[in-house]
Protein backbone atom coordinates (compact mmCIF):
# COMPACT_ATOMS: atom_id res chain seq x y z
CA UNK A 1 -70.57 -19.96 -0.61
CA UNK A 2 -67.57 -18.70 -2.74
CA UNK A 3 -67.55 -16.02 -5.46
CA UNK A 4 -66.28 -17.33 -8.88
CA UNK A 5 -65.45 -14.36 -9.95
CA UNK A 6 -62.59 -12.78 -7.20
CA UNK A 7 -62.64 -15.72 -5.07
CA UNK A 8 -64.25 -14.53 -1.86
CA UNK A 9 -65.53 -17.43 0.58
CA UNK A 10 -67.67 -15.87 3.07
CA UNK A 11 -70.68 -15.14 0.95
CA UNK A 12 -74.33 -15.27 2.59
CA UNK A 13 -77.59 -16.24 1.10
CA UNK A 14 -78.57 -12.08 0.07
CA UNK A 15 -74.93 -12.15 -2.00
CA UNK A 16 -75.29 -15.22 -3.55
CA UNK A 17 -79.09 -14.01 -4.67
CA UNK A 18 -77.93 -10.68 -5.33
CA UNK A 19 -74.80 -10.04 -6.18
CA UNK A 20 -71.76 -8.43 -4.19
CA UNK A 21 -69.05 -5.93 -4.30
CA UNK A 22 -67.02 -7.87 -6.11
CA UNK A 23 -63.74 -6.11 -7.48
CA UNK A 24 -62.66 -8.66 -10.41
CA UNK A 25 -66.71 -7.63 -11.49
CA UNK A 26 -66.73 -4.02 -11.25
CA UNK A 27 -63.35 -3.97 -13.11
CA UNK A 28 -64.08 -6.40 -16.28
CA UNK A 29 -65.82 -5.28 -19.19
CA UNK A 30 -69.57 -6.43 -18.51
CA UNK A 31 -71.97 -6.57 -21.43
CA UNK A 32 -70.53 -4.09 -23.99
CA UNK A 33 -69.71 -1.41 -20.92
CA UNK A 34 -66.56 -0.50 -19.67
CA UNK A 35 -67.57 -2.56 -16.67
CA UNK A 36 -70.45 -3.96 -14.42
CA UNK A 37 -70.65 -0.80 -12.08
CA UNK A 38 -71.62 1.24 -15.37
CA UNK A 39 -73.27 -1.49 -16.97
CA UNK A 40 -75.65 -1.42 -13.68
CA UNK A 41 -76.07 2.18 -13.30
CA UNK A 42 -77.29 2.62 -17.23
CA UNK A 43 -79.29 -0.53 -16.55
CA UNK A 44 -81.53 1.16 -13.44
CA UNK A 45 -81.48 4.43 -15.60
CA UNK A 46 -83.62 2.64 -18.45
CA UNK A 47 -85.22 0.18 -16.96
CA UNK A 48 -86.62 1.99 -13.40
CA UNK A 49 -89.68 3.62 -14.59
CA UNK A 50 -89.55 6.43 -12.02
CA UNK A 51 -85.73 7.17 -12.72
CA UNK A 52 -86.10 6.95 -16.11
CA UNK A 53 -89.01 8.99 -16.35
CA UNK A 54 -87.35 11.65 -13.69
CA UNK A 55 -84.18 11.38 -16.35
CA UNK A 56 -85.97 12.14 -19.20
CA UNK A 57 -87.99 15.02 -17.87
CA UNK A 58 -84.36 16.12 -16.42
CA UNK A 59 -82.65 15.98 -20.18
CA UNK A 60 -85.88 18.38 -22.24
CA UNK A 61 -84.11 21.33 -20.55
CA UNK A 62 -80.59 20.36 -19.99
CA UNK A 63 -77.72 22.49 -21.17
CA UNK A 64 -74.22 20.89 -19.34
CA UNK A 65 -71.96 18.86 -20.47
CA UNK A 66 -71.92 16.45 -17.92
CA UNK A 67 -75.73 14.97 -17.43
CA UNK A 68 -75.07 12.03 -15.51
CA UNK A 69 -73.69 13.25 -12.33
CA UNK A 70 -75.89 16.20 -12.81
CA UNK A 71 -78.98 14.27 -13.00
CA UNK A 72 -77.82 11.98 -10.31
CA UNK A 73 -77.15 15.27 -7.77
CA UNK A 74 -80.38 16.31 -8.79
CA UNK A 75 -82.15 13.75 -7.81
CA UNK A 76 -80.89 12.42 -4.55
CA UNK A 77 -79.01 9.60 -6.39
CA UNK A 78 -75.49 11.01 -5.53
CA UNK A 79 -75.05 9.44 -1.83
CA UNK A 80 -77.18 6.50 -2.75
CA UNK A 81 -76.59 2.86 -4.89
CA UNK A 82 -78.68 0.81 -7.44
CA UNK A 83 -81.30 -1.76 -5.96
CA UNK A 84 -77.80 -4.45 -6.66
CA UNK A 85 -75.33 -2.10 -4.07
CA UNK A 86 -73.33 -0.33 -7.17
CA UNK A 87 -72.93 3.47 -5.72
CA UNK A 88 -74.52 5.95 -8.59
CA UNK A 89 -71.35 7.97 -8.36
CA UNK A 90 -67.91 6.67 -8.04
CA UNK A 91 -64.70 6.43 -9.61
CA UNK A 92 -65.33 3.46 -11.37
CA UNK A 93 -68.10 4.39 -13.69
CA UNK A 94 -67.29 5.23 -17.25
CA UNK A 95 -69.03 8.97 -17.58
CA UNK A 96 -68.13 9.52 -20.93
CA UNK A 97 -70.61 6.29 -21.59
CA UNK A 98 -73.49 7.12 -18.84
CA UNK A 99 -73.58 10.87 -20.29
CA UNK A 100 -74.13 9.34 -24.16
CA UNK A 101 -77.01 6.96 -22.27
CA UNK A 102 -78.22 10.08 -21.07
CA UNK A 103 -78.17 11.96 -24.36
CA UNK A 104 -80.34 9.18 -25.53
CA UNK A 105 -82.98 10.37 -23.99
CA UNK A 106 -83.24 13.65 -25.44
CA UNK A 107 -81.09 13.11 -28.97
CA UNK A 108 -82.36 16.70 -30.61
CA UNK A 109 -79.99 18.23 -27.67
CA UNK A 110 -77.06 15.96 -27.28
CA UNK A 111 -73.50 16.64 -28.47
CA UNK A 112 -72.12 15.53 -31.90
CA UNK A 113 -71.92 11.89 -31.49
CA UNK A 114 -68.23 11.67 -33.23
CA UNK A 115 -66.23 14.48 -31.63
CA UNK A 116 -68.86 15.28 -28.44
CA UNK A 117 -68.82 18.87 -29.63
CA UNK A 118 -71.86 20.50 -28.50
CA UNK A 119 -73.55 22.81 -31.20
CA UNK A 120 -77.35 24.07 -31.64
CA UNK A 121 -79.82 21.56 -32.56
CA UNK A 122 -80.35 22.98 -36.13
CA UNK A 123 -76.28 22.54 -36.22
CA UNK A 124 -76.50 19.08 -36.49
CA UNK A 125 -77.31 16.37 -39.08
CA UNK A 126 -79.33 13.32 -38.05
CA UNK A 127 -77.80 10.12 -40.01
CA UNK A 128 -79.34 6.75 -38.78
CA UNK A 129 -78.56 7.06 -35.06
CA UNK A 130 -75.62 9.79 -35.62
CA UNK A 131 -75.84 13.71 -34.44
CA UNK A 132 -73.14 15.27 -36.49
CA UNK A 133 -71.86 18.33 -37.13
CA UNK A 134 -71.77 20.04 -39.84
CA UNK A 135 -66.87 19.42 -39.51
CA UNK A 136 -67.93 15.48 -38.72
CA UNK A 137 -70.15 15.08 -41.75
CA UNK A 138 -67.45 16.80 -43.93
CA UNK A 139 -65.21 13.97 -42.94
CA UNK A 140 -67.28 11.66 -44.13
């Protein structure tokens, strides 16, 4: 079987089912996220029950700036991939968008959404799904 997508012909049954390491797909914009590595990664993060729930207990007392990779240390997903073979951590995932999914679970601590600065929880202004600070909703 070939791959529409980067033109590889030696594909077996599991691929074809599954899904490969394709290039041209890890490098295209995939569903609103930078690409389909990330797109993958923030999919297993909401939708596997046990690392979702293991991420959201992980985000009521985190105080980083960088929760993805730290959750993903934390838990033993670092050397590991997603049930489709897309490695938790690499250099093709968009951070800046897996930390945000990872704010979302725990929006009272998470960084001003416009300029990421992180303040104290009674620092920001909720406005629909907006933190702000108190600079960002002067702007406004």
């Amino acid at each position: 079987m070939n791959c529409d997508e980067c033109g590889r012909k030696d594909l077996n049954m599991d691929e074809v089912a599954y899904g490969h390491d394709c290039e041209v797909k890890s490098t295209k914009e995939y569903n609103g996220w930078k690409n389909h590595a990330t797109w993958n990664c923030a999919l297993f993060l909401a939708n596997d029950e046990g690392i979702y729930n293991g991420a959201v207990a992980f985000m009521a007392d985190y105080k980083g700036e960088s929760p993805y990779i730290d959750f993903c240390k934390e838990s033993g997903l670092d050397n590991q991939k997603t049930p489709d073979k897309i490695k938790w951590i690499s250099e093709e995932l968009d951070y800046a968008a897996l930390n945000r999914a990872m704010w979302e679970f725990a929006p009272e601590t998470a960084p001003c959404t416009r300029c990421e600065t992180k303040v104290e929880p009674d620092s920001l202004t909720r406005l629909l799904d907006w933190n702000l600070c108190s600079d960002c909703v002067d702007d406004l």
